[in-house]
Protein backbone atom coordinates (compact mmCIF):
# COMPACT_ATOMS: atom_id res chain seq x y z
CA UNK A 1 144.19 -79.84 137.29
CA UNK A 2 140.81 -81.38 137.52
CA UNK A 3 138.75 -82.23 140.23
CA UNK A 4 139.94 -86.23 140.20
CA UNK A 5 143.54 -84.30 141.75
CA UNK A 6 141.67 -83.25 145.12
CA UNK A 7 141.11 -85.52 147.74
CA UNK A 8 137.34 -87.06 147.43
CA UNK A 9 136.97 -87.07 150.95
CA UNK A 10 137.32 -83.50 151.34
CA UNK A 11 135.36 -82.74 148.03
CA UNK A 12 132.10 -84.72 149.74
CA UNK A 13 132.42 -83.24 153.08
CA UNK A 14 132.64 -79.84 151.88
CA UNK A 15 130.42 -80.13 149.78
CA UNK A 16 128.02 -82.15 152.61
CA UNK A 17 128.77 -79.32 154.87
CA UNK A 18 127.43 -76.66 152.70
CA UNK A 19 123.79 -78.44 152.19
CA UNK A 20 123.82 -78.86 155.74
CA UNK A 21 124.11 -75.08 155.66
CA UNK A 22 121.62 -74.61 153.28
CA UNK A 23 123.44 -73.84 149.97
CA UNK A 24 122.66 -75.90 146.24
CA UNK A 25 125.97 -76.89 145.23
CA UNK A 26 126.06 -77.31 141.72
CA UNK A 27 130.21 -78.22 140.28
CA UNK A 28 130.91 -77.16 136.93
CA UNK A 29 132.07 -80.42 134.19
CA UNK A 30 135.46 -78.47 133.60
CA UNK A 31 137.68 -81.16 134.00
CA UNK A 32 140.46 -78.49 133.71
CA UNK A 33 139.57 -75.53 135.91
CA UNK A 34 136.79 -77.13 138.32
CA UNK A 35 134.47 -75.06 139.98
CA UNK A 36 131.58 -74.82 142.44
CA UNK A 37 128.42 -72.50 142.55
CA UNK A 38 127.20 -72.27 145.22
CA UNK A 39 123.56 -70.43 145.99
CA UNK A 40 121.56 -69.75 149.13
CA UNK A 41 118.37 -67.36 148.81
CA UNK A 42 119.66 -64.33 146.90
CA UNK A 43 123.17 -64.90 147.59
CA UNK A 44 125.36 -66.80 144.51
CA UNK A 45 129.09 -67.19 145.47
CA UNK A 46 131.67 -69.48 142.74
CA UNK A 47 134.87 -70.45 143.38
CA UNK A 48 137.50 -72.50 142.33
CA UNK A 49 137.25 -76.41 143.99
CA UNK A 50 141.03 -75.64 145.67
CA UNK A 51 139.69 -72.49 147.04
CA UNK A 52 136.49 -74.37 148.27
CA UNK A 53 138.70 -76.82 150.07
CA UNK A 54 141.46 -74.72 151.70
CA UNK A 55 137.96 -73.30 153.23
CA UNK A 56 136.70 -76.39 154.46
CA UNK A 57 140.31 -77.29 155.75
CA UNK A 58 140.60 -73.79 157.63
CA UNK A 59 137.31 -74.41 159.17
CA UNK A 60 136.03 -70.99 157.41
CA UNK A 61 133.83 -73.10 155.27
CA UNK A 62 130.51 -70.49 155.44
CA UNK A 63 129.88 -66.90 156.14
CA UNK A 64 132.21 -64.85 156.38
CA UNK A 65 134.59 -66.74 154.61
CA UNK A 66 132.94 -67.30 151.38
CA UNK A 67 132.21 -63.61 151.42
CA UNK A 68 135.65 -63.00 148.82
CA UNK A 69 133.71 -65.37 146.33
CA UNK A 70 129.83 -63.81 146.68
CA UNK A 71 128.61 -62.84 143.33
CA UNK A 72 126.29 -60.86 144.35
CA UNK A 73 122.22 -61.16 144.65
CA UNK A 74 120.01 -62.55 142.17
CA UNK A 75 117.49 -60.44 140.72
CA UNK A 76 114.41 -61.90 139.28
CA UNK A 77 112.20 -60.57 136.68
């Protein structure tokens, strides 16, 4: 399933939504399993683009419900 099978209009608001919240989205060229990193400060979530938009269509599009996806902080060296 690639990301051409989700709804564009959800794709671009969730995605708008998270800049508005601060995050760089960047969406991986996958055409087969599509997914989103997403990074604010030290925080790095990814997640699948169906799992980003059942978040956006719950309304727990943010913290805490991107918490089950956080990678974990950067470090820099």
């Amino acid at each position: 399933m690639g990301i051409n099978d989700f709804p564009y209009q959800n794709i671009r608001a969730a995605t708008a939504q998270l800049e508005q919240q601060g995050f760089n989205v960047n969406w991986s060229p996958d055409p087969v399993a599509p997914t989103v990193r997403l990074s604010r400060g030290d925080d790095r979530y990814t997640l699948r683009a169906n799992e980003l938009i059942n978040l956006y269509l719950s309304g727990q599009l943010g913290e805490p419900g991107l918490s089950r996806f956080k990678d974990g902080p950067a470090h820099q060296t």
